[in-house]
C-alpha atoms as a PDB file:
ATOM      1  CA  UNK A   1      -2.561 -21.810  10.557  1.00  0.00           C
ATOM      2  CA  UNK A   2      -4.065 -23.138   7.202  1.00  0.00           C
ATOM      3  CA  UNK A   3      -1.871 -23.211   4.450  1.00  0.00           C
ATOM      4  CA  UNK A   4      -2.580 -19.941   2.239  1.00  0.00           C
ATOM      5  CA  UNK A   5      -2.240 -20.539  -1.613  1.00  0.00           C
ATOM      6  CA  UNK A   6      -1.157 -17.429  -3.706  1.00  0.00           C
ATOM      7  CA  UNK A   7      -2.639 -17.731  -7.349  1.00  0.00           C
ATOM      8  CA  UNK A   8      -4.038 -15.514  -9.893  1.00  0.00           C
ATOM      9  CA  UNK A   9      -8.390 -15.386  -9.881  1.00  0.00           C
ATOM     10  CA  UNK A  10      -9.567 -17.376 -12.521  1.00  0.00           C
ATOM     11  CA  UNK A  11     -13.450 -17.529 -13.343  1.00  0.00           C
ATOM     12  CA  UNK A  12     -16.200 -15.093 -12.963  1.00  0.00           C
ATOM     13  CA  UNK A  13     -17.213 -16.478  -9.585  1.00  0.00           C
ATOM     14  CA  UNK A  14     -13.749 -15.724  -8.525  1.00  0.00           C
ATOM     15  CA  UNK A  15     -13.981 -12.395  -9.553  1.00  0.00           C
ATOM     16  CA  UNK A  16     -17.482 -11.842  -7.809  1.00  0.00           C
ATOM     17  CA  UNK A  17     -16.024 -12.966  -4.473  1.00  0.00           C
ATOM     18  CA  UNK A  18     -13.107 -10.017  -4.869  1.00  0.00           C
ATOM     19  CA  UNK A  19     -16.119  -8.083  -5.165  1.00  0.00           C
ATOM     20  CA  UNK A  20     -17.831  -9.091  -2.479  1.00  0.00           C
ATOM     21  CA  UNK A  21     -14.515  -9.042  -0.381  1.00  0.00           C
ATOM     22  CA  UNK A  22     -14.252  -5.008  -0.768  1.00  0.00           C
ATOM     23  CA  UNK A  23     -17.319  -4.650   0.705  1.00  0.00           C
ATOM     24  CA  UNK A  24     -16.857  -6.289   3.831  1.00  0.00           C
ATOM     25  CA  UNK A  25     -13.034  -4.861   3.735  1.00  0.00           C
ATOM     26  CA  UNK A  26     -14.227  -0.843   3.171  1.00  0.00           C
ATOM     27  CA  UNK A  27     -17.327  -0.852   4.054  1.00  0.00           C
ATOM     28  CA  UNK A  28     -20.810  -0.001   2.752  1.00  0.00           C
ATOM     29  CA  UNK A  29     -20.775   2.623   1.146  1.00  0.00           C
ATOM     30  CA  UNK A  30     -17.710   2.153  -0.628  1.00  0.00           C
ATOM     31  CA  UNK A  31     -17.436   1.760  -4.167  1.00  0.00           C
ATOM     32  CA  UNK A  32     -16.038  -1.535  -4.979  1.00  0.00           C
ATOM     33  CA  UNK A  33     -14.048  -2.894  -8.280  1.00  0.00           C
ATOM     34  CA  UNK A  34     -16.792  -4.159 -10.136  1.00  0.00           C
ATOM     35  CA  UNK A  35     -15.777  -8.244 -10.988  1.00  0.00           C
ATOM     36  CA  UNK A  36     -16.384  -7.707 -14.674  1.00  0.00           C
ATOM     37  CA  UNK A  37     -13.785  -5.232 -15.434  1.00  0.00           C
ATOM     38  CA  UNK A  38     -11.397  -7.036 -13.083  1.00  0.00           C
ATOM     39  CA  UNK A  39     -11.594  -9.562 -15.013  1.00  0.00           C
ATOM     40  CA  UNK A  40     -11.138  -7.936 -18.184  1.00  0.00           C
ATOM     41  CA  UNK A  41      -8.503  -5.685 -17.228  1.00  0.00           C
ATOM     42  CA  UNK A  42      -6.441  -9.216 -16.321  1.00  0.00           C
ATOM     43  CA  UNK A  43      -7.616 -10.903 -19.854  1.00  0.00           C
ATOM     44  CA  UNK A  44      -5.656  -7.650 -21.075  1.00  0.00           C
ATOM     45  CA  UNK A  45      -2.475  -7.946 -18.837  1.00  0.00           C
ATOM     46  CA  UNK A  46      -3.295  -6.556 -15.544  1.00  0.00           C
ATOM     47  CA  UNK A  47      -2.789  -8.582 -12.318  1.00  0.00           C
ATOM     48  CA  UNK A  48      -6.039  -9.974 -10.153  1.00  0.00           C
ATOM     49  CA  UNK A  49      -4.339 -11.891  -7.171  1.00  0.00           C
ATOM     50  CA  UNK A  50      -5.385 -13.843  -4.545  1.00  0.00           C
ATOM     51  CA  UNK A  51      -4.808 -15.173  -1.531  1.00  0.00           C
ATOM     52  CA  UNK A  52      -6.513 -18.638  -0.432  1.00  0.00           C
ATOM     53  CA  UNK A  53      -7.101 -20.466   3.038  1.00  0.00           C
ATOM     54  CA  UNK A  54      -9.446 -23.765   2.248  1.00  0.00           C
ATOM     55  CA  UNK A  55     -10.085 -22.904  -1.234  1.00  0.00           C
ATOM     56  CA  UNK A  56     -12.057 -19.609  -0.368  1.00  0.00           C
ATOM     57  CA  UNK A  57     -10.612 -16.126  -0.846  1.00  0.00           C
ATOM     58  CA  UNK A  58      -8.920 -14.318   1.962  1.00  0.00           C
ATOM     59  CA  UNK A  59      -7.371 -11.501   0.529  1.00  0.00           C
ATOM     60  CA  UNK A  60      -6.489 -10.344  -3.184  1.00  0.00           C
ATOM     61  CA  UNK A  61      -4.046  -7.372  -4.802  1.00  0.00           C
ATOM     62  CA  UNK A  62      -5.260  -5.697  -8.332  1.00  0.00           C
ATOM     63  CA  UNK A  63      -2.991  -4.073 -10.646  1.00  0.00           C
ATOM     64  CA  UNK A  64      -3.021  -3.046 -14.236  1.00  0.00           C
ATOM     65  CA  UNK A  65      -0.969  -2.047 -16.783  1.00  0.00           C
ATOM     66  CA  UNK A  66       0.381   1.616 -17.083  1.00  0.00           C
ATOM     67  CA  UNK A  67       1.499   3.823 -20.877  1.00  0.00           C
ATOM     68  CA  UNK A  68       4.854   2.939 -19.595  1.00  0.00           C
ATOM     69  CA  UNK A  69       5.625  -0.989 -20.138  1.00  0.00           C
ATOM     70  CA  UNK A  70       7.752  -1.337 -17.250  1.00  0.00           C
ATOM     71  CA  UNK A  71       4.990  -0.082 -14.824  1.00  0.00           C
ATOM     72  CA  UNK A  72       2.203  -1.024 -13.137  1.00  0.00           C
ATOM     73  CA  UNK A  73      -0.228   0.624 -11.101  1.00  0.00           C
ATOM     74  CA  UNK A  74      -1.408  -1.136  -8.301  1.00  0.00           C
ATOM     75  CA  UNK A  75      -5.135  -0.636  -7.484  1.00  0.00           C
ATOM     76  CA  UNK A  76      -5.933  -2.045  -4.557  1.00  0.00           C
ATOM     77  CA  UNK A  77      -4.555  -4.595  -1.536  1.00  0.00           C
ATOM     78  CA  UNK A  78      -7.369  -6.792   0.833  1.00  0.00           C
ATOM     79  CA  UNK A  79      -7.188  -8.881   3.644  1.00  0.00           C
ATOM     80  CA  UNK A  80     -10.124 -10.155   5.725  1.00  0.00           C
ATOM     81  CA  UNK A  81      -9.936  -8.781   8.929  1.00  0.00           C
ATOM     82  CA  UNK A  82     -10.249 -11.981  10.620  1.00  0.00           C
ATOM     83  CA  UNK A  83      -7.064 -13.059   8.527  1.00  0.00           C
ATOM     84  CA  UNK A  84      -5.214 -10.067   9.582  1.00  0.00           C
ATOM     85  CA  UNK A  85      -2.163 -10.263  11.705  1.00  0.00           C
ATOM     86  CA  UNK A  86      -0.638 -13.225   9.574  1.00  0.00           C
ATOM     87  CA  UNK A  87       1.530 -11.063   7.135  1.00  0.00           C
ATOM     88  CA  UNK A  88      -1.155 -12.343   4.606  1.00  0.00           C
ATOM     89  CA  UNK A  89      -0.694  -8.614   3.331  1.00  0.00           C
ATOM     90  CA  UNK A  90       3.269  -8.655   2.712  1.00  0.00           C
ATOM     91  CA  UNK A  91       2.745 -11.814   0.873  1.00  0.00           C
ATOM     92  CA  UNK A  92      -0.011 -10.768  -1.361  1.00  0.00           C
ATOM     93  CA  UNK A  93       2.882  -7.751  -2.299  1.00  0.00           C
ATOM     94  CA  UNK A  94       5.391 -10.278  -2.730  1.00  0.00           C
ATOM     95  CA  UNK A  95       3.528 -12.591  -5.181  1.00  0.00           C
ATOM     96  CA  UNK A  96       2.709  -9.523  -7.295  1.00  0.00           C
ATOM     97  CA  UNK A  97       6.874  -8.709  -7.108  1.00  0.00           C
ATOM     98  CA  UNK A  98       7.356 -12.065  -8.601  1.00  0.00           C
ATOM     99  CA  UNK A  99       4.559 -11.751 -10.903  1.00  0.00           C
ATOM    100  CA  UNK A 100       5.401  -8.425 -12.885  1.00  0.00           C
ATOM    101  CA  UNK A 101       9.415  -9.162 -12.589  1.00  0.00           C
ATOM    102  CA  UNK A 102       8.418 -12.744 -14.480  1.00  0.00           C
ATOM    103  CA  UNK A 103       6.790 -10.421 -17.300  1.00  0.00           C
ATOM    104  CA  UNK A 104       9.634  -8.007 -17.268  1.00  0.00           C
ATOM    105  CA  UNK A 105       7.628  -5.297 -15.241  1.00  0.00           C
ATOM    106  CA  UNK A 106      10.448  -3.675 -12.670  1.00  0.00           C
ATOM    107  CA  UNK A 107       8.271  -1.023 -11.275  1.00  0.00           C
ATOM    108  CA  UNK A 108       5.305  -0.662  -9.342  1.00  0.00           C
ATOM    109  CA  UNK A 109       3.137   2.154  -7.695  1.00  0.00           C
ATOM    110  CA  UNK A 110       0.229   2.653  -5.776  1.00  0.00           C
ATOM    111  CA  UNK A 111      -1.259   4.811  -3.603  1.00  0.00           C
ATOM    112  CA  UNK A 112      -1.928   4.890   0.158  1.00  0.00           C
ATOM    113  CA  UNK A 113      -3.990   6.684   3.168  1.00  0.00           C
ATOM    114  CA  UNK A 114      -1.238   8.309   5.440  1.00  0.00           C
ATOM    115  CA  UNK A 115      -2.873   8.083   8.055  1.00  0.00           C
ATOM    116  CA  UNK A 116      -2.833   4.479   8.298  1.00  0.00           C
ATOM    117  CA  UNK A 117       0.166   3.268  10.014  1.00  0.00           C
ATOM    118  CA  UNK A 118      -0.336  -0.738   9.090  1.00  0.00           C
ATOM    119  CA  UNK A 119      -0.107   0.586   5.593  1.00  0.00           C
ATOM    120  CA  UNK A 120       2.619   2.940   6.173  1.00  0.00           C
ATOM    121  CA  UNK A 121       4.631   0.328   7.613  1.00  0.00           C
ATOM    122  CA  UNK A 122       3.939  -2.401   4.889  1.00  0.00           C
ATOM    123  CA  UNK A 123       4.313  -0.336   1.944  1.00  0.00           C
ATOM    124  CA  UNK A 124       8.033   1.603   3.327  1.00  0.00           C
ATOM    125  CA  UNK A 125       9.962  -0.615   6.350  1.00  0.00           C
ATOM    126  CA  UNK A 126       8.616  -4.335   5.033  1.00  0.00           C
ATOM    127  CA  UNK A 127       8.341  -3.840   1.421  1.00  0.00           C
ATOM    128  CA  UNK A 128      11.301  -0.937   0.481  1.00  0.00           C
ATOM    129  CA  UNK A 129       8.722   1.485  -1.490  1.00  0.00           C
ATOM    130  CA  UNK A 130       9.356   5.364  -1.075  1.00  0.00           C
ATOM    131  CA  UNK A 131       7.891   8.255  -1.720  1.00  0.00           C
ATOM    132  CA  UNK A 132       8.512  11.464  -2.109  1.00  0.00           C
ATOM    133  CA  UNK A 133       4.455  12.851  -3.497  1.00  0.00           C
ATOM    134  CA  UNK A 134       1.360  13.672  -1.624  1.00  0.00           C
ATOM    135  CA  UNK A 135      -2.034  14.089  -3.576  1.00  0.00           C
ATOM    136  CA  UNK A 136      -4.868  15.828  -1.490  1.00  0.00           C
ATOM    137  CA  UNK A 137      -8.152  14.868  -1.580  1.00  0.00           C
ATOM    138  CA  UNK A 138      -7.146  12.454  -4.224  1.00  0.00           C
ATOM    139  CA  UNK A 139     -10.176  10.770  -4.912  1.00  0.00           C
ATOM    140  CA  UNK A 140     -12.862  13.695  -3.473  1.00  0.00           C
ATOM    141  CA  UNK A 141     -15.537  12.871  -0.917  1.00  0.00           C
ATOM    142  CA  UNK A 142     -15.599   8.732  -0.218  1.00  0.00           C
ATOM    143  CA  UNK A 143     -18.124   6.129   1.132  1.00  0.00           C
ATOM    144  CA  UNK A 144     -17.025   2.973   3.940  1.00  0.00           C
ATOM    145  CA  UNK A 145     -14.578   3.854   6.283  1.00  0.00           C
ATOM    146  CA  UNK A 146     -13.159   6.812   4.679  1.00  0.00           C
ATOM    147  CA  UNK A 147     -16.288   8.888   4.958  1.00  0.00           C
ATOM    148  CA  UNK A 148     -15.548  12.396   6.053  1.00  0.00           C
ATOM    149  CA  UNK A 149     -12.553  13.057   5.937  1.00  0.00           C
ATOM    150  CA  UNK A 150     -10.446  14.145   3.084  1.00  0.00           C
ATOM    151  CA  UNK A 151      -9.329  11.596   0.600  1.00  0.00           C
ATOM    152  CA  UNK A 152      -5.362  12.522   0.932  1.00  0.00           C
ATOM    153  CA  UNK A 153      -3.122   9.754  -0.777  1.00  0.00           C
ATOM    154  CA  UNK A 154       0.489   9.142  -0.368  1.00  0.00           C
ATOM    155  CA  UNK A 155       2.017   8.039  -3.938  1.00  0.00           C
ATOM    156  CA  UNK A 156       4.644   4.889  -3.125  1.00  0.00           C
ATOM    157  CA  UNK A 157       7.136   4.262  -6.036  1.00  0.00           C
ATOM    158  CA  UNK A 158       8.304   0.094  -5.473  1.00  0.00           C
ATOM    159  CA  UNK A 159      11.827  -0.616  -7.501  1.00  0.00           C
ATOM    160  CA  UNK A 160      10.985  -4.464  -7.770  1.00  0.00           C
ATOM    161  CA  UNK A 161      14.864  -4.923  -9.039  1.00  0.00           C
ATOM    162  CA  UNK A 162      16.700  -2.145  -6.710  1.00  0.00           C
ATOM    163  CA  UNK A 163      19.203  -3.655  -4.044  1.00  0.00           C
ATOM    164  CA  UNK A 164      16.927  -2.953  -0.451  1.00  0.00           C
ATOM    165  CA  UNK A 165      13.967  -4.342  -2.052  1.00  0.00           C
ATOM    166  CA  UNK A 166      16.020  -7.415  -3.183  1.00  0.00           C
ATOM    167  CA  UNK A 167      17.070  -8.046   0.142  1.00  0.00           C
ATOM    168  CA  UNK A 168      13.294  -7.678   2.297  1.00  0.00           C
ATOM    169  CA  UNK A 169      12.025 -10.143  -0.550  1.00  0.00           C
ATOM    170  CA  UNK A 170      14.603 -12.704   1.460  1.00  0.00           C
ATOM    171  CA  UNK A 171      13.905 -11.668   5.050  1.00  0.00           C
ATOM    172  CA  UNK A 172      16.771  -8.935   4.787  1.00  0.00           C
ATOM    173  CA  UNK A 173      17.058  -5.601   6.186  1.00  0.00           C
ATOM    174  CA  UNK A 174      18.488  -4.655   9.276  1.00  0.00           C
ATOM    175  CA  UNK A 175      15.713  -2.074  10.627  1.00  0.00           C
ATOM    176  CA  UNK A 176      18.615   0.538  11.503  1.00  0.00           C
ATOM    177  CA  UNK A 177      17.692   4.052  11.134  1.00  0.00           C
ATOM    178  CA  UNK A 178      20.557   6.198   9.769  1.00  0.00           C
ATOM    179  CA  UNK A 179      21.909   9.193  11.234  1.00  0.00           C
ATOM    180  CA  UNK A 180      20.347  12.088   9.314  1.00  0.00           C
ATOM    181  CA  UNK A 181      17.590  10.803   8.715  1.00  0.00           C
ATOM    182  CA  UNK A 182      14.404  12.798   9.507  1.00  0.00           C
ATOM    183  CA  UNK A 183      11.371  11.791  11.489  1.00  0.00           C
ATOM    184  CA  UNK A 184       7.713  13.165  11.283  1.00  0.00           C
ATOM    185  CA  UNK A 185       5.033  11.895  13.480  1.00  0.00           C
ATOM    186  CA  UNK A 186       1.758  10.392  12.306  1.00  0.00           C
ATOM    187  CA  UNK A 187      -0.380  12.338  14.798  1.00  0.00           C
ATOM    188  CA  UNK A 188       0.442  15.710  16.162  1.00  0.00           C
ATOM    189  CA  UNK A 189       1.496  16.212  20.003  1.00  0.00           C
ATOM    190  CA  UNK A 190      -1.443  18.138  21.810  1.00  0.00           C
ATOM    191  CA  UNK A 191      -1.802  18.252  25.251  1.00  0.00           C
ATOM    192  CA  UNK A 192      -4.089  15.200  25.323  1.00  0.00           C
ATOM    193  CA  UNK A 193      -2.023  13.613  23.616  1.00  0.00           C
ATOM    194  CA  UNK A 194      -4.340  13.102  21.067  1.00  0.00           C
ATOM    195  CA  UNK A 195      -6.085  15.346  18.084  1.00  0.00           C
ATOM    196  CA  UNK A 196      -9.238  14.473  16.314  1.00  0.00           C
ATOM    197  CA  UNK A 197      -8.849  12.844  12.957  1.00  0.00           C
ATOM    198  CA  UNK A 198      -8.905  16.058  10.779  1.00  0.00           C
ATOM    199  CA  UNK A 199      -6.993  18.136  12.281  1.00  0.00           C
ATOM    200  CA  UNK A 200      -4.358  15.537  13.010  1.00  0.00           C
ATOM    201  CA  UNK A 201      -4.734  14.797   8.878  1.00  0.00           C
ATOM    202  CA  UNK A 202      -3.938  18.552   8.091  1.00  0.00           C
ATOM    203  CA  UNK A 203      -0.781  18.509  10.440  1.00  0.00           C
ATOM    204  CA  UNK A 204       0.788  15.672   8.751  1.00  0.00           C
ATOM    205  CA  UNK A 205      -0.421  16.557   5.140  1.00  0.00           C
ATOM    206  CA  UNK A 206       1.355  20.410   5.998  1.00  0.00           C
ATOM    207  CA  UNK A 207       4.699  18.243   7.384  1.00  0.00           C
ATOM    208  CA  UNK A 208       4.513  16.256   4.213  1.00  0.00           C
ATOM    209  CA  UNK A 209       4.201  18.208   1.913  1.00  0.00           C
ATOM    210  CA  UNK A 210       6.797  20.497   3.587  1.00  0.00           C
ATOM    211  CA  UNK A 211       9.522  17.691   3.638  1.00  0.00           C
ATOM    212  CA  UNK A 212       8.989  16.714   0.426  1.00  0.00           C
ATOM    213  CA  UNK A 213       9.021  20.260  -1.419  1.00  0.00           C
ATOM    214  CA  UNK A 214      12.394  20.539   0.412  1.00  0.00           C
ATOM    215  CA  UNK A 215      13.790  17.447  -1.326  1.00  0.00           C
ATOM    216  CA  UNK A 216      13.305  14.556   1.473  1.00  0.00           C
ATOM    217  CA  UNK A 217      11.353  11.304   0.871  1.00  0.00           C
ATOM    218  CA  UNK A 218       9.860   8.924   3.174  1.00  0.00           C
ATOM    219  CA  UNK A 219      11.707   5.181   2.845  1.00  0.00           C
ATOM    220  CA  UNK A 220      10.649   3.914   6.514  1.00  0.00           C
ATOM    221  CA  UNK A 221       8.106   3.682   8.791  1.00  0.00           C
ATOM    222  CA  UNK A 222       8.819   3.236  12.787  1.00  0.00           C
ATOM    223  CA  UNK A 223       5.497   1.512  14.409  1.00  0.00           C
ATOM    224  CA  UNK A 224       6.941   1.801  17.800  1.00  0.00           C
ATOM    225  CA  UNK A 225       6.901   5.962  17.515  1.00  0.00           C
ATOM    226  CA  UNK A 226       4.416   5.612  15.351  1.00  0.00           C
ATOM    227  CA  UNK A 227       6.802   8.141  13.082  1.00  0.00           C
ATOM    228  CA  UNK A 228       7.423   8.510   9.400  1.00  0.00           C
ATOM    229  CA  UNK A 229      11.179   8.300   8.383  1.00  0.00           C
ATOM    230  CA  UNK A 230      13.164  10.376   5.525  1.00  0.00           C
ATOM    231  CA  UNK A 231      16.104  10.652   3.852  1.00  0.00           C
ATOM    232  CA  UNK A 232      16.986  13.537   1.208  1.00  0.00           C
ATOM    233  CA  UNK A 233      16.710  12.049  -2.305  1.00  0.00           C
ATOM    234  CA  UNK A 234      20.367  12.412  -2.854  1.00  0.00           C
ATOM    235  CA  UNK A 235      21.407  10.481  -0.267  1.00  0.00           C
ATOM    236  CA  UNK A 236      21.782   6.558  -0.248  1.00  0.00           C
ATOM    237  CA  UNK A 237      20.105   3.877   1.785  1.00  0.00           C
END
């Protein structure tokens, strides 16, 4: 594999080629980060990351600064798809872990689709983020590859400092899934074992919602069951 370098943008052309990478990530359609205020928002303390194979930009993470000066809220994650499948992703996460902790930022959140289990597992099982609060149609009707359907948003929380995260930013992390803990599929069972995209977004959004109003949070993803995992918010990893 090339060697990947993991540095900050630097220089409007830099910034244009973020640009251009959301388009061809989302899809036309899709409204993209313009290059101007990216680059702005990091002259004023935000984070514009990237990811480089050859000198040309593979993949980039955005985040900017929050009222709170501890937290940051993380915009948006990219990877070409013909770059995929190299945990490009994970370490796009993990430079921007190392980035806010060196500037004394200790927690970060973003949002997420739910329905997209690459993304569920990343954000939970790899990374340690939880969450425990679902926005519906977060962003209202959207262009690309979200067209149609309801722009529903899980909110992660990422504790940059907190023990589990600590020990995935080394490899750690056993994978074991606790008794008690509480499992709710991705996609409903139907009797063709599969539903159409809508309906299968309402069952998990009403599941959701459900577990979380009764105090649960998700803090794992399984990718074999294709299943979210909870614990109660009073209970321990």
């Amino acid at each position: 594999m090339t060697q990947v370098q993991f540095r900050d943008l630097a220089g409007m052309t830099e910034f244009l080629e973020a640009e251009a990478l959301q388009a061809r990530v989302w899809g036309e359609g899709d409204t993209p980060d313009p290059a101007d205020l990216m680059m702005v928002i990091q002259a004023e303390g935000g984070l514009v990351g990237g990811a480089f194979a050859d000198g040309k930009l593979v993949g980039y993470v955005f985040g900017f600064p929050t009222a709170t000066a501890h937290i940051q809220h993380s915009h948006r994650l990219a990877v070409l798809h013909d770059m995929r499948g190299r945990g490009l992703g994970a370490k796009l996460k993990w430079y921007q872990r190392r980035w806010c902790l060196e500037r004394g930022i200790r927690h970060v959140r973003w949002t997420f689709d739910p329905m997209r289990a690459v993304n569920a597992n990343l954000n939970t099982s790899c990374l340690g983020a939880r969450s425990s609060t679902y926005h519906q149609d977060y962003y209202g009707a959207m262009g690309g590859i979200n067209q149609g359907l309801p722009s529903d948003r899980l909110l992660v929380d990422w504790f940059l400092d907190e023990p589990d995260v600590v020990e995935k930013s080394t490899g750690g992390g056993s994978g074991r899934v606790p008794d008690g803990w509480m499992r709710i599929p991705l996609s409903p069972a139907t009797a063709s074992g599969e539903a159409d995209p809508l309906t299968a977004r309402l069952a998990l959004r009403d599941r959701l919602q459900g577990a979380f109003a009764e105090g649960a949070e998700v803090v794992g993803f399984d990718p074999v069951a294709n299943d979210y995992l909870l614990r109660p918010r009073s209970v321990s990893a």
